[in-house]
PDB file of N, CA and C in Angstrom:
ATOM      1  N   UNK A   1      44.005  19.736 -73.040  1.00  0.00           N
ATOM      2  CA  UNK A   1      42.818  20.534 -73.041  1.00  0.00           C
ATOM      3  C   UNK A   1      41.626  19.595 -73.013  1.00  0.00           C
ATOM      4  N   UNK A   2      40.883  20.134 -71.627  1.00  0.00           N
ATOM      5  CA  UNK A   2      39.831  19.435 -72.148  1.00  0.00           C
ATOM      6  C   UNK A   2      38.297  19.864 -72.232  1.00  0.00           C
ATOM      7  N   UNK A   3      37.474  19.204 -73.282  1.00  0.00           N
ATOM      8  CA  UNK A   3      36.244  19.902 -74.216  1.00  0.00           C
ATOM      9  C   UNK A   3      35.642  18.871 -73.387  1.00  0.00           C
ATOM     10  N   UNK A   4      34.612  19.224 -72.359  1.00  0.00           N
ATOM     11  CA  UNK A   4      33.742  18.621 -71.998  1.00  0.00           C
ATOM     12  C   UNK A   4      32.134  18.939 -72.928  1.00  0.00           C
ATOM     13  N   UNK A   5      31.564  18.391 -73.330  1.00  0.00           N
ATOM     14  CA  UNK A   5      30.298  18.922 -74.353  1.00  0.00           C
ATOM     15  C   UNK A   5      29.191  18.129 -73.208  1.00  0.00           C
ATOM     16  N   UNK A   6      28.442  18.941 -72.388  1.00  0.00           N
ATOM     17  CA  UNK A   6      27.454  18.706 -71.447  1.00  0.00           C
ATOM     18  C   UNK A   6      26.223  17.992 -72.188  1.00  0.00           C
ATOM     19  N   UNK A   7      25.988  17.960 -73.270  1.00  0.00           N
ATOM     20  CA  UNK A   7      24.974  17.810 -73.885  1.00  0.00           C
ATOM     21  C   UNK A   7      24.271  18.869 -74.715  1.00  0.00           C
ATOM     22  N   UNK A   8      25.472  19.576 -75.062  1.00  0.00           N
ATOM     23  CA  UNK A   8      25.267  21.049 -75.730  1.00  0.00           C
ATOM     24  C   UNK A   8      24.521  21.016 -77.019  1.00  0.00           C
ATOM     25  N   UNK A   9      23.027  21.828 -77.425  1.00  0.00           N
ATOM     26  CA  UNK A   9      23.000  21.899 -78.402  1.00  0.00           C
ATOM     27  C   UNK A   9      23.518  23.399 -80.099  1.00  0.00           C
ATOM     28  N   UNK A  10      24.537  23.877 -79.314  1.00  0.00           N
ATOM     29  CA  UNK A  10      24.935  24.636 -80.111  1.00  0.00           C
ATOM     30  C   UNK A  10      26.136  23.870 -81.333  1.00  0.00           C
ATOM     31  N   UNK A  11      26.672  24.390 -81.819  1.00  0.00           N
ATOM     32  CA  UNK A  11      27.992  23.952 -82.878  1.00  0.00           C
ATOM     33  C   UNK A  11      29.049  24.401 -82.368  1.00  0.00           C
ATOM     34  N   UNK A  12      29.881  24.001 -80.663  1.00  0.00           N
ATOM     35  CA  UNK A  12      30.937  24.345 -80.108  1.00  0.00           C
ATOM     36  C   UNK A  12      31.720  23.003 -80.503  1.00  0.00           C
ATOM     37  N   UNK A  13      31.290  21.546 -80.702  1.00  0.00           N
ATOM     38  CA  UNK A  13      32.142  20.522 -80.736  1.00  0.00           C
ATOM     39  C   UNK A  13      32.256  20.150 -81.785  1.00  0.00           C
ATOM     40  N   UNK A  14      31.736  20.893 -83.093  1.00  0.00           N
ATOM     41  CA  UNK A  14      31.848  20.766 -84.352  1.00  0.00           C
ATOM     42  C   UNK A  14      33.309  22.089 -84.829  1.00  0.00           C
ATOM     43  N   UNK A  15      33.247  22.934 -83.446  1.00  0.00           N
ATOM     44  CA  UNK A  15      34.055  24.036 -83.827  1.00  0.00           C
ATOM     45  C   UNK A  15      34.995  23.422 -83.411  1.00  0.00           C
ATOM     46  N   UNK A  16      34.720  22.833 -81.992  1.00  0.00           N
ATOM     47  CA  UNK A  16      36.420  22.126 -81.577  1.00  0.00           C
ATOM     48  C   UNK A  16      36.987  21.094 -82.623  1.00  0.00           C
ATOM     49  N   UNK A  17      36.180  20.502 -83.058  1.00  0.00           N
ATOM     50  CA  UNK A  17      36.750  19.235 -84.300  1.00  0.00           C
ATOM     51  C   UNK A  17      37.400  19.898 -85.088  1.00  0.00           C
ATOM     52  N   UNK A  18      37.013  21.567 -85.436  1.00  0.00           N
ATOM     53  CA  UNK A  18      37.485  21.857 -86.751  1.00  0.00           C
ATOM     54  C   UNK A  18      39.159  22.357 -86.260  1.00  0.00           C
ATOM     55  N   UNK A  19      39.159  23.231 -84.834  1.00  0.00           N
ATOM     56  CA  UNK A  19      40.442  23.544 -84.467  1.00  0.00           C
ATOM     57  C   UNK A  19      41.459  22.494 -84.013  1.00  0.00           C
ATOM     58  N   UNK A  20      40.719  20.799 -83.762  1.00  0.00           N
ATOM     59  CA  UNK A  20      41.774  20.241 -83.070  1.00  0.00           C
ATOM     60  C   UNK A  20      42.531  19.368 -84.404  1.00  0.00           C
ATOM     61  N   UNK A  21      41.664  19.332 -85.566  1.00  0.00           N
ATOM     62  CA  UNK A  21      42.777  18.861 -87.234  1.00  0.00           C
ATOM     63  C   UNK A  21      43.250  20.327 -87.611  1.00  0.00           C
ATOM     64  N   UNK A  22      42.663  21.303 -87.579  1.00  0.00           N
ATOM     65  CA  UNK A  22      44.026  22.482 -87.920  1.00  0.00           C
ATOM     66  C   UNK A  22      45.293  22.732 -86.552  1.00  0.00           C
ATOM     67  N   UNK A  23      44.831  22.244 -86.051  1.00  0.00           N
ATOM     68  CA  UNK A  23      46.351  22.182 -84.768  1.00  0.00           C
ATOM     69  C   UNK A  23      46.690  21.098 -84.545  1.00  0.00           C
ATOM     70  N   UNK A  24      46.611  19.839 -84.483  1.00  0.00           N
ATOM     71  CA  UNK A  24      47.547  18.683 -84.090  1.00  0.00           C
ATOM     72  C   UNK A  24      48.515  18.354 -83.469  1.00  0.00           C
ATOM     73  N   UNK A  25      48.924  19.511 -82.670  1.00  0.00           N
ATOM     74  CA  UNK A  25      49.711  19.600 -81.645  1.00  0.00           C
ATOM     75  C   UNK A  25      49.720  19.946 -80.931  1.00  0.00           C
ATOM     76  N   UNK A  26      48.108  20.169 -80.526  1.00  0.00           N
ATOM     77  CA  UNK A  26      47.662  20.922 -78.913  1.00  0.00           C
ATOM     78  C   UNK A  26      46.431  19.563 -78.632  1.00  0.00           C
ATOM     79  N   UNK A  27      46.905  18.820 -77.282  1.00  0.00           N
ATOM     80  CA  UNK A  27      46.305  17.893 -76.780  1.00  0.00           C
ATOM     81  C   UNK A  27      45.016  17.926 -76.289  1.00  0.00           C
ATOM     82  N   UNK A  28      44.156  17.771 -77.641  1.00  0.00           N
ATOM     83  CA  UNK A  28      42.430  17.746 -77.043  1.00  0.00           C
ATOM     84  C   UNK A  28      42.000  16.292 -76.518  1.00  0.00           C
ATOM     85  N   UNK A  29      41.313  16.721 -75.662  1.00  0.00           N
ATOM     86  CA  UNK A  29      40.200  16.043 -75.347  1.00  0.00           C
ATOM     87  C   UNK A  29      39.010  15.861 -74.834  1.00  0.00           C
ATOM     88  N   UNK A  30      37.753  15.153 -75.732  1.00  0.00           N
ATOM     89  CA  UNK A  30      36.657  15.820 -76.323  1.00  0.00           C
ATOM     90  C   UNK A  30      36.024  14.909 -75.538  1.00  0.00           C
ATOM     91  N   UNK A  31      35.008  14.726 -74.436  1.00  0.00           N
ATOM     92  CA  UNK A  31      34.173  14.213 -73.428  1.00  0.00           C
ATOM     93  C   UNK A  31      32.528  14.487 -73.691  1.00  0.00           C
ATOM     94  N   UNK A  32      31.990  13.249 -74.240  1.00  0.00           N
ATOM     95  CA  UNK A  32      30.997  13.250 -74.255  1.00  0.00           C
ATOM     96  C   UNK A  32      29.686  12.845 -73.187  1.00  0.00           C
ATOM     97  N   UNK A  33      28.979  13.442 -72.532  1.00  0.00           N
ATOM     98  CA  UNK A  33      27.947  12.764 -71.416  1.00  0.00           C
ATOM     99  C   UNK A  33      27.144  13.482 -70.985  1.00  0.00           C
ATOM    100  N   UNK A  34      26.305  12.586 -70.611  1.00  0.00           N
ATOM    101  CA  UNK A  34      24.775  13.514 -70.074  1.00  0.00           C
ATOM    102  C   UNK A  34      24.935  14.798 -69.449  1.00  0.00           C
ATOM    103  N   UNK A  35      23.774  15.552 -69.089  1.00  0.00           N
ATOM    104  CA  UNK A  35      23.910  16.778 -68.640  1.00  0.00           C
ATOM    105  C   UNK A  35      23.734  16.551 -67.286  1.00  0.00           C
ATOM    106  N   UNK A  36      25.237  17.328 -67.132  1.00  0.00           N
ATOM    107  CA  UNK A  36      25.420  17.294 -65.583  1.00  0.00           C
ATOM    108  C   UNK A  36      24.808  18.576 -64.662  1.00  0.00           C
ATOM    109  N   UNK A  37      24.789  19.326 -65.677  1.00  0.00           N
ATOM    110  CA  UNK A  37      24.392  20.932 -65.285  1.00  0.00           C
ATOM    111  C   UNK A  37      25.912  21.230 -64.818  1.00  0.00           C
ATOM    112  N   UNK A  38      25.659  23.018 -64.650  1.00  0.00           N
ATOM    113  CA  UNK A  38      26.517  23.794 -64.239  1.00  0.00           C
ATOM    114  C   UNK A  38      27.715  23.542 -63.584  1.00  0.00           C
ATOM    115  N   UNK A  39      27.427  23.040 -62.307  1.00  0.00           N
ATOM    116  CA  UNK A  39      28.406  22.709 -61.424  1.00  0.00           C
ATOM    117  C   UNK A  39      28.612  21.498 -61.421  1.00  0.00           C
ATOM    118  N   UNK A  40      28.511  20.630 -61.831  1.00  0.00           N
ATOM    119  CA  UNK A  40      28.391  18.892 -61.802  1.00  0.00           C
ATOM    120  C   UNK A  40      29.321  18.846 -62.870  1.00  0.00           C
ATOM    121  N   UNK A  41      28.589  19.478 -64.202  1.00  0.00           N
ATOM    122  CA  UNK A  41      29.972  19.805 -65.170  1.00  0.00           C
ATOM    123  C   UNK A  41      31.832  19.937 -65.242  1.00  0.00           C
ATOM    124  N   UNK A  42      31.147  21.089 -64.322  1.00  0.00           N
ATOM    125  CA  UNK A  42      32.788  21.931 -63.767  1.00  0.00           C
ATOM    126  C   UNK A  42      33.477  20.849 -62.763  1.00  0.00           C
ATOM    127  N   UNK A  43      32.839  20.639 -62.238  1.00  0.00           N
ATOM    128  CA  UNK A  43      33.877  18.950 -61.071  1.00  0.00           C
ATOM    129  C   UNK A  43      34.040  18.256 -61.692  1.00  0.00           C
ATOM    130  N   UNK A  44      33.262  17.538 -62.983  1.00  0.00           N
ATOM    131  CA  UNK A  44      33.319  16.462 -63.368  1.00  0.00           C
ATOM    132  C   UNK A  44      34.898  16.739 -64.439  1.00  0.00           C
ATOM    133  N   UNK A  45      35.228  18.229 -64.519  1.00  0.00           N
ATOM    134  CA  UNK A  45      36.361  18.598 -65.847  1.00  0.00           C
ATOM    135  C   UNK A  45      37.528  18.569 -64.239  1.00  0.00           C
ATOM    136  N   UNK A  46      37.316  19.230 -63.083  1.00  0.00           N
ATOM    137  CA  UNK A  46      38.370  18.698 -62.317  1.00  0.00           C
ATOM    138  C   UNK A  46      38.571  17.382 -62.110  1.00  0.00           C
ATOM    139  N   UNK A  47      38.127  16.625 -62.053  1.00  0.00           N
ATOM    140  CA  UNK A  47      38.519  15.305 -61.858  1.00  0.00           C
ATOM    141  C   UNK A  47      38.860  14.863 -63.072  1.00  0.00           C
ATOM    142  N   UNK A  48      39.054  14.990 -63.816  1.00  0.00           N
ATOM    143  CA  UNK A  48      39.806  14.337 -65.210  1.00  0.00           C
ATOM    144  C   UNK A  48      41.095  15.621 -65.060  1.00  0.00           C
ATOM    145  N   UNK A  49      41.434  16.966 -64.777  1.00  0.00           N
ATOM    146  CA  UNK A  49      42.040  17.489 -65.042  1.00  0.00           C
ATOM    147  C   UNK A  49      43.911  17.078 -64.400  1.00  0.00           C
ATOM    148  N   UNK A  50      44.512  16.746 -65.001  1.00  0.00           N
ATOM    149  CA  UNK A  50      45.809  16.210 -65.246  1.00  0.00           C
ATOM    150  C   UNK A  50      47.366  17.436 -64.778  1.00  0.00           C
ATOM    151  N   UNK A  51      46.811  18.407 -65.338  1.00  0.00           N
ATOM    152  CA  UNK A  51      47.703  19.968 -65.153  1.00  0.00           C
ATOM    153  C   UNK A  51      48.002  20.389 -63.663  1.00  0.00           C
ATOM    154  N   UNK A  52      48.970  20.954 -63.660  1.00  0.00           N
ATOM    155  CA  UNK A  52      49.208  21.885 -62.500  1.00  0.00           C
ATOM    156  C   UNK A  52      47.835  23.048 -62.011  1.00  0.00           C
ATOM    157  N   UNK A  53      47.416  23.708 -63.375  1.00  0.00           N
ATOM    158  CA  UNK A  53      46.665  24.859 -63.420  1.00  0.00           C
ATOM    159  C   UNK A  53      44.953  24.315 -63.868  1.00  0.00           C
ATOM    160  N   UNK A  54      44.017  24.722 -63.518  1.00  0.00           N
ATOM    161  CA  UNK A  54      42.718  24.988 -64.243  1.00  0.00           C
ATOM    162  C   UNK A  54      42.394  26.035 -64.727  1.00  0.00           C
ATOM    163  N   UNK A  55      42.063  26.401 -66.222  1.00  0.00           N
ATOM    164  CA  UNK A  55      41.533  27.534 -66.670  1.00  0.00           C
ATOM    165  C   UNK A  55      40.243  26.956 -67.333  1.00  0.00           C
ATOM    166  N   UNK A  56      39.391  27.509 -66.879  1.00  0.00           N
ATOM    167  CA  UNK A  56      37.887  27.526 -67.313  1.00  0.00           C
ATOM    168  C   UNK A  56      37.396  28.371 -68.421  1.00  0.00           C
ATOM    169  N   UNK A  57      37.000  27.684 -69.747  1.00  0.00           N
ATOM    170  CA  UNK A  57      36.619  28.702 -70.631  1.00  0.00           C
ATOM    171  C   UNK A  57      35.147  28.295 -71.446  1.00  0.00           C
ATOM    172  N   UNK A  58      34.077  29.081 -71.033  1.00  0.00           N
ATOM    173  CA  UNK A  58      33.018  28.381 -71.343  1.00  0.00           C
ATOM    174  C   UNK A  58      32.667  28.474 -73.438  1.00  0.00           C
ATOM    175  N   UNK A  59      31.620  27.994 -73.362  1.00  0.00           N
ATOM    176  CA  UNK A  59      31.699  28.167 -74.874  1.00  0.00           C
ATOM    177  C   UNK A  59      31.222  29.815 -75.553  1.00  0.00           C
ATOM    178  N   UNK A  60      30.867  30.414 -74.562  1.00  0.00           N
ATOM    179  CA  UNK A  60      30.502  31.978 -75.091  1.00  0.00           C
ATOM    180  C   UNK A  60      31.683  32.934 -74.508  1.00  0.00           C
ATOM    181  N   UNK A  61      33.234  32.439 -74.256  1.00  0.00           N
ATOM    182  CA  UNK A  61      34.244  33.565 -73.463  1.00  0.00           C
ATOM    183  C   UNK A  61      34.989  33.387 -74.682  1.00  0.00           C
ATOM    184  N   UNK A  62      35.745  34.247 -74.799  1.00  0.00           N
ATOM    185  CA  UNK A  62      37.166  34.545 -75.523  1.00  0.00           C
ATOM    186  C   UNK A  62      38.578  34.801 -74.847  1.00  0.00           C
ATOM    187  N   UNK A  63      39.592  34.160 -74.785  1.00  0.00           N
ATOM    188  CA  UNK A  63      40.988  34.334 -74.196  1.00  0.00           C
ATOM    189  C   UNK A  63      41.727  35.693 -74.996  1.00  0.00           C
ATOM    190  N   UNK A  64      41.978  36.198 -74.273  1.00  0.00           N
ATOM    191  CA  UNK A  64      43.063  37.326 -74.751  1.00  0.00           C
ATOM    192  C   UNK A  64      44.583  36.272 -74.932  1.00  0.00           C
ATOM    193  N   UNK A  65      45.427  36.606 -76.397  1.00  0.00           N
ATOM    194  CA  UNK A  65      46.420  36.111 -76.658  1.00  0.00           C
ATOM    195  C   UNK A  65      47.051  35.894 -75.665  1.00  0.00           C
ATOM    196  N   UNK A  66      47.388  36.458 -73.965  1.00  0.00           N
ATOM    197  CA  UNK A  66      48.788  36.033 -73.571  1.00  0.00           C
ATOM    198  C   UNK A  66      47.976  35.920 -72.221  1.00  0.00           C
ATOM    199  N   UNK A  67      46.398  35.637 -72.143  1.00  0.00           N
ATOM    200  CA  UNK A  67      46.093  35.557 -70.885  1.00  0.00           C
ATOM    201  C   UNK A  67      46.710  34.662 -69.989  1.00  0.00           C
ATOM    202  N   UNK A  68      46.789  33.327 -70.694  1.00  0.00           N
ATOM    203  CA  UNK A  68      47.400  32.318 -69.954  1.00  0.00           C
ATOM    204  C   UNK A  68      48.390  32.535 -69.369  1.00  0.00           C
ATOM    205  N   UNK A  69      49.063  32.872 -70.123  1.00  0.00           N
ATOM    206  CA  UNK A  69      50.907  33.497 -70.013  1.00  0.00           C
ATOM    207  C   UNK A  69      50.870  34.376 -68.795  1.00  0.00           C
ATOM    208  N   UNK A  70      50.222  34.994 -69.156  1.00  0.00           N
ATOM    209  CA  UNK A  70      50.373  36.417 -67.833  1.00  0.00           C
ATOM    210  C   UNK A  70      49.223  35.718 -66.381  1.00  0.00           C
ATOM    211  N   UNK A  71      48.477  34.757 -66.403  1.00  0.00           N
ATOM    212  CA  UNK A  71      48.045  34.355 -65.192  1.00  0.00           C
ATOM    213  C   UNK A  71      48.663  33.412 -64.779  1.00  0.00           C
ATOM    214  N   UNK A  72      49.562  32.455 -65.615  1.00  0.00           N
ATOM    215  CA  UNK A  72      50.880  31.249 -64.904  1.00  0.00           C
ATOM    216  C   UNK A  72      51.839  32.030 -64.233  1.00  0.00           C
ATOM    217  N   UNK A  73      52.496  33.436 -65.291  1.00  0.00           N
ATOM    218  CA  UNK A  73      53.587  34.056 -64.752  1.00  0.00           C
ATOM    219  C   UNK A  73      52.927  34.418 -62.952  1.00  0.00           C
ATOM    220  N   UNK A  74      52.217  35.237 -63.339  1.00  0.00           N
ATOM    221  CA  UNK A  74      51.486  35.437 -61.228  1.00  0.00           C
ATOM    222  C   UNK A  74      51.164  34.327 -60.936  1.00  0.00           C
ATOM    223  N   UNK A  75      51.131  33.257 -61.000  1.00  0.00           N
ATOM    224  CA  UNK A  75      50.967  32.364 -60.118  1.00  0.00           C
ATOM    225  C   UNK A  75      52.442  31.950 -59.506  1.00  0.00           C
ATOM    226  N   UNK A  76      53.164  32.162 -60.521  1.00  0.00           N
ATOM    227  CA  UNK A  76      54.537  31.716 -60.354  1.00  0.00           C
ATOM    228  C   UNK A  76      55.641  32.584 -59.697  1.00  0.00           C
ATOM    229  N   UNK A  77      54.549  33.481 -59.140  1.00  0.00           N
ATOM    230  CA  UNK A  77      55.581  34.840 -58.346  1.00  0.00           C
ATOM    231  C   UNK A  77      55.500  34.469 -56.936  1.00  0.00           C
ATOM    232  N   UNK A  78      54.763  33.538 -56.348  1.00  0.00           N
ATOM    233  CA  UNK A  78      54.775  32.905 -55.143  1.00  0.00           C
ATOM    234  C   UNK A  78      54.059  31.745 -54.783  1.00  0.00           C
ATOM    235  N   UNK A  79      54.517  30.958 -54.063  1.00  0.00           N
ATOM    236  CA  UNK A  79      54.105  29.551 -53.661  1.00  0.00           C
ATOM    237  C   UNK A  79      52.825  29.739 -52.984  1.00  0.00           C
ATOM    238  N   UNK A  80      52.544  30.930 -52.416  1.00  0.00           N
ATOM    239  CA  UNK A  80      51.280  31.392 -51.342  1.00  0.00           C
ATOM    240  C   UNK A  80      50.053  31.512 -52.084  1.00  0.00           C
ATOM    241  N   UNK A  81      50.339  31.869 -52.759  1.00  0.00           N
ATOM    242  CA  UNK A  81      49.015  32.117 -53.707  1.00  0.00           C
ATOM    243  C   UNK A  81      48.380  30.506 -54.513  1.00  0.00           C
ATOM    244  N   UNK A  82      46.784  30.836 -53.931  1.00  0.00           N
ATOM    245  CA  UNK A  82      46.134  29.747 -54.372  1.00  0.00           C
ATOM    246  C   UNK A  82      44.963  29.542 -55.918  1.00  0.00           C
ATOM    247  N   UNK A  83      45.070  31.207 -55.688  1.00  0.00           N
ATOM    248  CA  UNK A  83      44.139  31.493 -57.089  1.00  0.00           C
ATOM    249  C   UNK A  83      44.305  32.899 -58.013  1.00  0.00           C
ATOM    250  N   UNK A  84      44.515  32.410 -59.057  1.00  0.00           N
ATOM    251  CA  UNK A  84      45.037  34.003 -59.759  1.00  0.00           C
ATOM    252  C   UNK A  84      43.652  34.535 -60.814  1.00  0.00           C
ATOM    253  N   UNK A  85      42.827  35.258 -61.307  1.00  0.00           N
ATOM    254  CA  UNK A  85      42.043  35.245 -62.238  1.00  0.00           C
ATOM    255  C   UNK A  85      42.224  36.943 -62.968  1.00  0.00           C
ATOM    256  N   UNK A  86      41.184  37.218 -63.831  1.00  0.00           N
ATOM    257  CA  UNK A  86      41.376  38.258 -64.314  1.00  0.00           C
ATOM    258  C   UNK A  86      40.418  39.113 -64.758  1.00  0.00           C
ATOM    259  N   UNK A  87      40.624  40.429 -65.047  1.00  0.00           N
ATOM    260  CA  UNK A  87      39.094  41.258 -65.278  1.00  0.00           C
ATOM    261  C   UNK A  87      38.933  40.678 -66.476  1.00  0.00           C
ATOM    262  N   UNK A  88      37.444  40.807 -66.437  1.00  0.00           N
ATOM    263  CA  UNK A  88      36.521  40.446 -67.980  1.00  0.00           C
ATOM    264  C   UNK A  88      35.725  41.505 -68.648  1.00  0.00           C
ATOM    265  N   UNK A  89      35.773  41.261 -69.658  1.00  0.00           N
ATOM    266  CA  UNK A  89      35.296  42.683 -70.916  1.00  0.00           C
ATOM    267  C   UNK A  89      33.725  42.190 -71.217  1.00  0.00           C
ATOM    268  N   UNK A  90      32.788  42.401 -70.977  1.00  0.00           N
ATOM    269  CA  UNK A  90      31.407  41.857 -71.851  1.00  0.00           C
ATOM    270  C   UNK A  90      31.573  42.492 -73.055  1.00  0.00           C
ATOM    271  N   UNK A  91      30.610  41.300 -74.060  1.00  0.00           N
ATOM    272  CA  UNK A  91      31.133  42.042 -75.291  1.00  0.00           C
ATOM    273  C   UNK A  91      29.128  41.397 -75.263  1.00  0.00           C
ATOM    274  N   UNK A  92      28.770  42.460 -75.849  1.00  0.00           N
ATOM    275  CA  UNK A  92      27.307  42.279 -75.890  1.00  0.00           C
ATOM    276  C   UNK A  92      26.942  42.370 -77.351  1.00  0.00           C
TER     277      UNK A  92
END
């Protein structure tokens, strides 16, 4: 996993510190550097990205428990397919 922190001034990499010592067995990694903005950001997390898959989760989204699960499984229902994603709920 990786926590790119753009130059964020909210408390998202103080939150990730706190989840990556209560889990210790889910592979963070926490990237510190100037602000790339938006899209400069997002390339700069593909090019470090290591995985088969990219899932993008900014610091204001929430994952549903088995999202992952259920967007690998469709990816994994055919070789043809290049992009799987999913509806989103605003929560205002």
């Amino acid at each position: 996993m990786i926590i790119s922190d753009d130059n964020s001034t909210d408390k998202t990499i103080k939150i990730v510190k706190t989840l990556k010592s209560e889990n210790p067995q889910i592979d963070f990694q926490i990237i510190y550097h100037r602000n790339y903005g938006l899209v400069g950001n997002l390339n700069f997390c593909i090019s470090l990205a290591k995985g088969k898959y990219i899932k993008f989760l900014f610091q204001d989204d929430l994952l549903e428990p088995n999202c992952i699960e259920q967007l690998v499984k469709l990816a994994e229902t055919d070789l043809e397919i290049g992009l799987v994603f999913s509806r989103r709920r605003v929560i205002l």
